[in-house]
Protein backbone atom coordinates (compact mmCIF):
# COMPACT_ATOMS: atom_id res chain seq x y z
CA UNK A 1 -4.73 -56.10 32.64
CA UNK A 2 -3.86 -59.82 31.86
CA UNK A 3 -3.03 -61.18 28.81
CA UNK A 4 -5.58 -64.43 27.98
CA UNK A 5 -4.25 -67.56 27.18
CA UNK A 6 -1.56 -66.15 24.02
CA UNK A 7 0.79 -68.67 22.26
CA UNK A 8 2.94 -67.84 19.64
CA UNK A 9 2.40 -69.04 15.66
CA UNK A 10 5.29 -68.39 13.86
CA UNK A 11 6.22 -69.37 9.87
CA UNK A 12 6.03 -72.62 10.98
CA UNK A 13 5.46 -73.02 14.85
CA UNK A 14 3.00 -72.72 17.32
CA UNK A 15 4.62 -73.29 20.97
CA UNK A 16 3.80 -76.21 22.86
CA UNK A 17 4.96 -78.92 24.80
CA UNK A 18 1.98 -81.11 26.13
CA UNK A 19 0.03 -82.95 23.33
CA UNK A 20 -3.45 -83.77 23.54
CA UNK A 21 -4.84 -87.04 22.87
CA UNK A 22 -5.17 -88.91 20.00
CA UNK A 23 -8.51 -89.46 18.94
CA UNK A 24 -11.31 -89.33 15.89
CA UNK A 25 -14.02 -87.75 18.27
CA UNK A 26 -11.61 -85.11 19.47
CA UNK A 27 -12.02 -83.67 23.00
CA UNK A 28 -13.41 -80.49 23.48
CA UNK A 29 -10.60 -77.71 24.53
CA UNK A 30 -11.47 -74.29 26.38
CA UNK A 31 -9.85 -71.16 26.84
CA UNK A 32 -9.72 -70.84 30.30
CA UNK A 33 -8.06 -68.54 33.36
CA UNK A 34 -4.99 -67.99 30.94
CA UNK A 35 -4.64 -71.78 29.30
CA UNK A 36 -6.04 -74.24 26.75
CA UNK A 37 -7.60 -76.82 29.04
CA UNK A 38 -9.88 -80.03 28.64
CA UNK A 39 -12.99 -80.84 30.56
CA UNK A 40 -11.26 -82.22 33.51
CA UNK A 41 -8.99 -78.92 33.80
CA UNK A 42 -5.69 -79.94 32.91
CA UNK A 43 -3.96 -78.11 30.35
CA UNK A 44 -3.29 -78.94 27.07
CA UNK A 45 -0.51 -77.20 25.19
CA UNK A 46 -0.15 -77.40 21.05
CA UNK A 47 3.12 -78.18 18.32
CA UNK A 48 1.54 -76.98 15.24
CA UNK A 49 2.53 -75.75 11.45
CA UNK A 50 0.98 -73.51 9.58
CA UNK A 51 -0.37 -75.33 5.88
CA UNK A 52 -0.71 -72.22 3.84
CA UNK A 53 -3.49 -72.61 0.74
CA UNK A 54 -2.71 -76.16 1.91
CA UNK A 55 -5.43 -78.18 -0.84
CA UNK A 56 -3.27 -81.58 -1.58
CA UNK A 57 -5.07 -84.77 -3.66
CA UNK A 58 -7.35 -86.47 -1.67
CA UNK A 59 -5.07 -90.02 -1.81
CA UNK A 60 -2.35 -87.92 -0.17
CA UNK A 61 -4.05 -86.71 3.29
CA UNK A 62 -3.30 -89.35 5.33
CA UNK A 63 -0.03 -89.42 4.48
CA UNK A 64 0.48 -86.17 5.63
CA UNK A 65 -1.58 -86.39 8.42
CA UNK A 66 0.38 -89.19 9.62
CA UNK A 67 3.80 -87.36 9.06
CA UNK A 68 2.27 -84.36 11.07
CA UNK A 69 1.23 -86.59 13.60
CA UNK A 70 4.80 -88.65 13.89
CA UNK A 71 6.61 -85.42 14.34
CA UNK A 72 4.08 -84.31 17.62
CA UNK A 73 1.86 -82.17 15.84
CA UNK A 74 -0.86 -81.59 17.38
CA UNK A 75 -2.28 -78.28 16.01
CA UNK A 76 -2.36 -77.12 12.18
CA UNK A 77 -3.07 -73.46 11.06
CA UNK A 78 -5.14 -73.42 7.40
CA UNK A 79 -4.01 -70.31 6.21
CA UNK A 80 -4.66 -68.31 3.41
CA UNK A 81 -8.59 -69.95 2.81
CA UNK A 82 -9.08 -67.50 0.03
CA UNK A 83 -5.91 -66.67 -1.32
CA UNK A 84 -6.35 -65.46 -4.90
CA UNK A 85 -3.21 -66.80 -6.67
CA UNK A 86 -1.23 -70.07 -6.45
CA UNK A 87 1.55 -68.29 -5.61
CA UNK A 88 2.71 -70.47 -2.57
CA UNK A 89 0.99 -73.32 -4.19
CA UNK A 90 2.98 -73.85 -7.23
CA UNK A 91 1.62 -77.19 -8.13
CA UNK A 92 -1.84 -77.09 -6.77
CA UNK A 93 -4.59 -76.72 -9.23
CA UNK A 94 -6.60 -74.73 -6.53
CA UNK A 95 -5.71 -71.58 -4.39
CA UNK A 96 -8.57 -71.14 -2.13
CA UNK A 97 -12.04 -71.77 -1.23
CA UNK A 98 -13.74 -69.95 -3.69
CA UNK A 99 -13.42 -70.02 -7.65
CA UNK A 100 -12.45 -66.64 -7.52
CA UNK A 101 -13.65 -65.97 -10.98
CA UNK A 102 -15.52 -62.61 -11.61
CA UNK A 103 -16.09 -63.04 -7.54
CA UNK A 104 -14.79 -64.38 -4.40
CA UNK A 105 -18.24 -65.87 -3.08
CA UNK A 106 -18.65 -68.99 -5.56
CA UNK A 107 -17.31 -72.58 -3.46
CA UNK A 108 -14.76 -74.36 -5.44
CA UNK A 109 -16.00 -78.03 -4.98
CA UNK A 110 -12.53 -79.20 -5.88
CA UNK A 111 -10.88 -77.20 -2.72
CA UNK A 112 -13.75 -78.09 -0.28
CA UNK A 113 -13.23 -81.69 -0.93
CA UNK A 114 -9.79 -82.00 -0.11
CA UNK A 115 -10.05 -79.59 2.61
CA UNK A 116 -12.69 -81.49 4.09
CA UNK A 117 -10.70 -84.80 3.70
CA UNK A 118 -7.69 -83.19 4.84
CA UNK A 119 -9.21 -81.92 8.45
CA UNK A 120 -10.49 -85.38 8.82
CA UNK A 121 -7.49 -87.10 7.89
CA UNK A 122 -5.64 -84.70 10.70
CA UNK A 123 -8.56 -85.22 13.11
CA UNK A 124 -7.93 -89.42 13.00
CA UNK A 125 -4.38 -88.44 13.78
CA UNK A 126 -5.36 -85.84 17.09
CA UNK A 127 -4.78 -82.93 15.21
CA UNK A 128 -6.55 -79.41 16.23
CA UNK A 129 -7.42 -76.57 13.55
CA UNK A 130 -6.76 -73.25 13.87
CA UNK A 131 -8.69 -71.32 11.37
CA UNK A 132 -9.01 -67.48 10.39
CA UNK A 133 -11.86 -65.90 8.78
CA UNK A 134 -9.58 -63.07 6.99
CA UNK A 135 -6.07 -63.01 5.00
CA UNK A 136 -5.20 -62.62 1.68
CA UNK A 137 -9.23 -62.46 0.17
CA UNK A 138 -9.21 -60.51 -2.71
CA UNK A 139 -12.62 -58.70 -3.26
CA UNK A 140 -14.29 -58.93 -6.59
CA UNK A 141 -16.91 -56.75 -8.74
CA UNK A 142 -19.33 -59.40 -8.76
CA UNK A 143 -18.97 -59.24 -5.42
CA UNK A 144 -21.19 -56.19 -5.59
CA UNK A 145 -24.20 -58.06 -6.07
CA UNK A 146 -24.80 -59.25 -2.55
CA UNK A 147 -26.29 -55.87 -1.91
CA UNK A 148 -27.70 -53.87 -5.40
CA UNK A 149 -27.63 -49.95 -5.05
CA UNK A 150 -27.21 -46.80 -6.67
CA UNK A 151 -23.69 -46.70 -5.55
CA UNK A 152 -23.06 -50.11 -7.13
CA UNK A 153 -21.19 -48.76 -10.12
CA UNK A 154 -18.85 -46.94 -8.34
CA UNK A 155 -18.31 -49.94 -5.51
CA UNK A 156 -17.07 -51.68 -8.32
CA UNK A 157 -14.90 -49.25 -9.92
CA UNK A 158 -13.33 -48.72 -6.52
CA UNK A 159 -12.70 -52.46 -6.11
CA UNK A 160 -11.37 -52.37 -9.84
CA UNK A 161 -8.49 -49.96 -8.70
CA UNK A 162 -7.62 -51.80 -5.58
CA UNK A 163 -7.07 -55.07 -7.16
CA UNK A 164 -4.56 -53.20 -10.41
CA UNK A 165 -2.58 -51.92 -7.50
CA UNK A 166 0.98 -54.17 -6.49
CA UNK A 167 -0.20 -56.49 -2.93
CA UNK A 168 2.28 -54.13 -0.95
CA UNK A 169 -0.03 -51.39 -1.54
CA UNK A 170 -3.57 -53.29 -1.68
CA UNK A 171 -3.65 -56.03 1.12
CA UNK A 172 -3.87 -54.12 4.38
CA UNK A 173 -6.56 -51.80 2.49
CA UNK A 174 -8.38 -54.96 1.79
CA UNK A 175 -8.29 -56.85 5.11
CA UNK A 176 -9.74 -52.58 6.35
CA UNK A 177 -12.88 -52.95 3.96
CA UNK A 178 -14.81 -54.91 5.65
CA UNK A 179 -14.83 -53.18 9.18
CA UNK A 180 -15.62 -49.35 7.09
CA UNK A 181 -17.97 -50.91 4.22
CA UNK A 182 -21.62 -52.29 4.25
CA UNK A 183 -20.79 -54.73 1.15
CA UNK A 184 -17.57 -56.13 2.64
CA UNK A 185 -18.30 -56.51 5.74
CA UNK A 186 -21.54 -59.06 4.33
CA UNK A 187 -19.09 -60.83 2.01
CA UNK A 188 -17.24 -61.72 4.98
CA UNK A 189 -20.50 -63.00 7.10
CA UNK A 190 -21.61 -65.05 4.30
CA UNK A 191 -17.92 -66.99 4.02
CA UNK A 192 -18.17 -67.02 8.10
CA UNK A 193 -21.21 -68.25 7.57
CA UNK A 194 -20.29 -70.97 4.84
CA UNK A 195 -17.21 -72.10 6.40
CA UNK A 196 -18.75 -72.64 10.30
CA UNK A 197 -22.08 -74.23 9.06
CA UNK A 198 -20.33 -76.38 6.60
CA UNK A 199 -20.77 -79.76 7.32
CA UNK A 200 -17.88 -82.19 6.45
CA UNK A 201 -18.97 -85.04 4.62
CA UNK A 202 -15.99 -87.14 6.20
CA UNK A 203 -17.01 -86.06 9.52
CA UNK A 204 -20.14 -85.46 10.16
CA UNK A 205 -20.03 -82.14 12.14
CA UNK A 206 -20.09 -78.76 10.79
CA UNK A 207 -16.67 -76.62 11.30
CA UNK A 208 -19.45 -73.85 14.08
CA UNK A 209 -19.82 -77.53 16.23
CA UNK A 210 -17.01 -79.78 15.50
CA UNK A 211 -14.52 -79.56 18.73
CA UNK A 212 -11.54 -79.84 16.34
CA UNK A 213 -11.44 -76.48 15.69
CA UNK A 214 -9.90 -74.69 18.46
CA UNK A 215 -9.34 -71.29 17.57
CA UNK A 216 -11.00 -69.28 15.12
CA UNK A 217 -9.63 -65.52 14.49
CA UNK A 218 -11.53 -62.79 12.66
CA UNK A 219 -8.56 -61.17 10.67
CA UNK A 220 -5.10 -61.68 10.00
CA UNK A 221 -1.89 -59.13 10.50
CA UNK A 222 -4.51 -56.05 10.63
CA UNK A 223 -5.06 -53.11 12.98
CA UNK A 224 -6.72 -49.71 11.11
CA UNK A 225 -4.06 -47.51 12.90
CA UNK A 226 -1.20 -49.87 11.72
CA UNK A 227 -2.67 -49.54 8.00
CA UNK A 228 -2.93 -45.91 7.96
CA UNK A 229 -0.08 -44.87 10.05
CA UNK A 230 2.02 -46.49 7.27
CA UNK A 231 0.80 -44.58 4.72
CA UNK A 232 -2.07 -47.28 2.81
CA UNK A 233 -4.46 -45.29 1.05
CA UNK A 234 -7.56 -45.90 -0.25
CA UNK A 235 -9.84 -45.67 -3.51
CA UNK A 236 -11.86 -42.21 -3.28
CA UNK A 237 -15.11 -44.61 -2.96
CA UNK A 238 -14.02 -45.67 0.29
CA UNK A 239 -11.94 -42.55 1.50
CA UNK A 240 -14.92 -41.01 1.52
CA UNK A 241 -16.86 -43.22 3.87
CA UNK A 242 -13.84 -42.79 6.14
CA UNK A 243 -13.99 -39.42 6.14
CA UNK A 244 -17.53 -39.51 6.81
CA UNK A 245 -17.38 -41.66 9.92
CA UNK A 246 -14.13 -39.70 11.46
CA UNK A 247 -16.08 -36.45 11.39
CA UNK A 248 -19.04 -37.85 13.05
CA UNK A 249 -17.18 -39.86 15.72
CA UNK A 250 -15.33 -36.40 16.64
CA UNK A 251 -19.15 -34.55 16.65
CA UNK A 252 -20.32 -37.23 18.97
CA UNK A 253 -17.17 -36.70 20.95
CA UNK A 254 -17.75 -32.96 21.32
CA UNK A 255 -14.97 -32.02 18.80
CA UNK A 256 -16.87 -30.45 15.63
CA UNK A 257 -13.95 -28.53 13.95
CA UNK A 258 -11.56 -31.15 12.92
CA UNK A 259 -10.02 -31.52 10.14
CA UNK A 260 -9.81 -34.86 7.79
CA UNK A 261 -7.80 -37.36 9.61
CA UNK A 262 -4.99 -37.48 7.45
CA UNK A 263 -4.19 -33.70 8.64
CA UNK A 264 -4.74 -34.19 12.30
CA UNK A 265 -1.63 -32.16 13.90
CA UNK A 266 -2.88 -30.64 17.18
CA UNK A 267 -2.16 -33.40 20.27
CA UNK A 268 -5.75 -33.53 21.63
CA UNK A 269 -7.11 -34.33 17.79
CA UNK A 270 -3.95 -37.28 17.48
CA UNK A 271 -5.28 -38.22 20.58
CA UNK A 272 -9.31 -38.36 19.37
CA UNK A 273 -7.53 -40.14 15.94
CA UNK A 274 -6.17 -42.62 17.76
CA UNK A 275 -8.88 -43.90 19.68
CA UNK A 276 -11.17 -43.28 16.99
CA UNK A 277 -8.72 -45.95 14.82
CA UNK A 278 -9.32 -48.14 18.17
CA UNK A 279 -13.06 -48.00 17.43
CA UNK A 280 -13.31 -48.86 14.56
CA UNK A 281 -11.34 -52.48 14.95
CA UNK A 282 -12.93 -52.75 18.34
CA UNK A 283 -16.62 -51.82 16.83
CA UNK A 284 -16.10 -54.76 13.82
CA UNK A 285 -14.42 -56.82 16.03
CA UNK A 286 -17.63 -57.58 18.80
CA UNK A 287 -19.33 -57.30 15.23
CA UNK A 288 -18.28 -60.09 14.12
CA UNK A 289 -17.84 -61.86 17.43
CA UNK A 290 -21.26 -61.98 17.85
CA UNK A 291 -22.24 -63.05 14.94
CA UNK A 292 -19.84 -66.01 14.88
CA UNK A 293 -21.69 -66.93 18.42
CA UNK A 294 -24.92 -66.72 16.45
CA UNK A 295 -23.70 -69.65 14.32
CA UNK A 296 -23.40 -71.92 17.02
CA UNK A 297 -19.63 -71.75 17.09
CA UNK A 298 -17.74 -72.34 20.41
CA UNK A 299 -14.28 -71.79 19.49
CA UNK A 300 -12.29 -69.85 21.45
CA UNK A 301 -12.03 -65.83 19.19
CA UNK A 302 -9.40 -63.06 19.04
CA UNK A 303 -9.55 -60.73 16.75
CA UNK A 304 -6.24 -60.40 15.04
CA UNK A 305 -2.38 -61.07 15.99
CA UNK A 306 -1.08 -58.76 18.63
CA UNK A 307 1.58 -56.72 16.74
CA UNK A 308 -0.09 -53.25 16.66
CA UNK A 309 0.55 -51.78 20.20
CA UNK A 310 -0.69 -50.96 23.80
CA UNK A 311 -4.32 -49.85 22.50
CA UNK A 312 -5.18 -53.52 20.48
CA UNK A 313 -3.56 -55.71 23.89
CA UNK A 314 -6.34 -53.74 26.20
CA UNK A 315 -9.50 -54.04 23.56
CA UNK A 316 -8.28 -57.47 22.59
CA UNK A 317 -7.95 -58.99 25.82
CA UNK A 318 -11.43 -57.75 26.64
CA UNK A 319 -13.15 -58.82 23.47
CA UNK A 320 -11.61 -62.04 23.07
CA UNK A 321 -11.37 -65.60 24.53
CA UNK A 322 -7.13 -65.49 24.13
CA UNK A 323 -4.49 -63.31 22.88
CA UNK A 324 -2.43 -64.68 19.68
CA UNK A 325 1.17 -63.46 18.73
CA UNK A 326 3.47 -64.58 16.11
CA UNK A 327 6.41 -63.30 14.73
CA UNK A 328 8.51 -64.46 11.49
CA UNK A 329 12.22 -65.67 11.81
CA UNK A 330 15.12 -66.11 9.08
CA UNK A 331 16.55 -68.29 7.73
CA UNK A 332 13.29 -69.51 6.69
CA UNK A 333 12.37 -73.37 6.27
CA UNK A 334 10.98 -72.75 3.19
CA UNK A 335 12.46 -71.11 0.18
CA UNK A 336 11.68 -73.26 -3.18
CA UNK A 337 9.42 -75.55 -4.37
CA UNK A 338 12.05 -78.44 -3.75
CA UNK A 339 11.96 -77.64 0.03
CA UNK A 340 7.81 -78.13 0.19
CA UNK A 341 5.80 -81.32 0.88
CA UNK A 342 7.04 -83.62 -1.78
CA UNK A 343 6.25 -87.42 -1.75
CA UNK A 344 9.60 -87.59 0.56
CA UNK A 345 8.65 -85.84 3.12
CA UNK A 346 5.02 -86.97 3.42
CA UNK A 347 6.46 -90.85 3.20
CA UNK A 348 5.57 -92.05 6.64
CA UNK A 349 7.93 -93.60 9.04
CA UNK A 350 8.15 -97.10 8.97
């Protein structure tokens, strides 16, 4: 087994030494026999940051774009697209994407313009996106109406209880939903959907075409074993359909007396649990692989940061175009509002 094209995006780096070109009309970059390369083969290597809920004013964009660009950036990581609080983003008005109101599907015009004008802004300067589909998203009841049901009063009595629970014990569990539940998993194709056919205004090009995005992962920090193995549990709504989909993966795997897969004790059942937790991040994963393909989008994919073990570097490296890692280091850069992008440290050199 060979691990595809991995670099490493930490709180604030992504390893590199080799910049691409600056341009407006950036050059299309490939994943390609283990390295980002352009169209004459050479390879391309990235200095990035990640800009986390990263929405500044419009008049300030190319001033950061230029900074970025004067200290050899050459990749940025929008992270966070949805977060649901302002919580790293103490003097933004906006948080995420979406208005995040009584659901997490409505645009919020003012975000969208400034993230459009901020990708253009780093695109003048050279500077590649690297953009993921899943973090911090917060599911909402509303959110229940993309697919009316009988069970629609309990969906959203289940969602209720996962969002009055602390974010140690809710985020993993949210990040899972989509890959166990019919409703989640559609949220998160409509904001695939949204974000890749979005056409930037400053631009030109949808997000799916434009050959300034690079990378595009499906979820952030998740595995299902990782989740579950350390102990995240989840609303009875949704426990259920677990249940329900462990006991008929062990039927189809000639195993019909198991019990639920919390209990599993014998070694040959662990052994059925743990590739059935493989399945079911493998099974969303070409999910939503192929549908990002369907939109046109040639990005190189992988699936989530490899932190989970031996089982996610095999699937991964099969299902996707590269394998990501990062890891997070102390003393951080960042600990107060004082050490963020003030008007200092945007000022460009002279």
């Amino acid at each position: 087994m060979r691990i595809k094209n991995s670099f490493v995006v930490g709180a604030l780096v992504v390893f590199a030494c080799v910049l691409a070109g600056w341009s407006e009309s950036l050059p299309r970059i490939v994943a390609k026999d283990g390295h980002f390369v352009d169209a004459d083969g050479r390879i391309v290597r990235f200095w990035g940051v990640n800009m986390v809920s990263a929405f500044p004013p419009t008049n300030a964009v190319e001033k950061i774009a230029s900074r970025l660009r004067s200290m050899s950036v050459n990749l940025v990581r929008p992270h966070h697209l949805l977060r649901p609080s302002r919580d790293w983003v103490w003097q933004s008005p906006v948080s995420g994407l979406s208005l995040l109101k009584e659901d997490s599907r409505t645009p919020d015009p003012v975000a969208w313009e400034s993230f459009d004008a901020l990708n253009a802004a780093l695109a003048r300067q050279g500077i590649y996106l690297q953009l993921s589909l899943h973090n911090s998203r917060m599911f909402l009841p509303g959110d229940v109406r993309i697919l009316p049901g009988a069970d629609a009063e309990e969906w959203t009595a289940a969602i209720k209880e996962l969002n009055s629970r602390p974010w140690q014990k809710s985020i993993d569990v949210r990040k899972l939903l989509p890959m166990v539940d019919e409703r989640c998993e559609l949220l998160q194709r409509e904001f695939t959907k949204e974000l890749l056919l979005h056409r930037n205004p400053h631009t030109g090009r949808s997000y799916g075409e434009d050959p300034q995005v690079l990378t595009l992962e499906i979820v952030n920090e998740s595995s299902f074993a990782y989740a579950l193995v350390c102990g995240n549990v989840f609303p009875e709504y949704f426990e259920r359909k677990i249940q329900a989909r462990w006991r008929r993966y062990a039927v189809a795997h000639g195993v019909a007396d198991v019990p639920e897969f919390r209990k599993v004790r014998k070694p040959e059942h662990l052994r059925l649990r743990a590739d059935f937790y493989r399945s079911v991040d493998e099974d969303y994963g070409k999910r939503m692989v192929g549908f990002v393909r369907s939109l046109g989008c040639h990005a190189a994919i992988c699936y989530s940061n490899l932190w989970r073990g031996e089982d996610a570097l095999e699937w991964q490296s099969r299902v996707g175009d590269y394998v990501e890692d990062h890891a997070y280091v102390d003393p951080l850069v960042v600990r107060s509002p004082d050490d963020w992008l003030d008007e200092k440290m945007v000022r460009t050199r002279s």
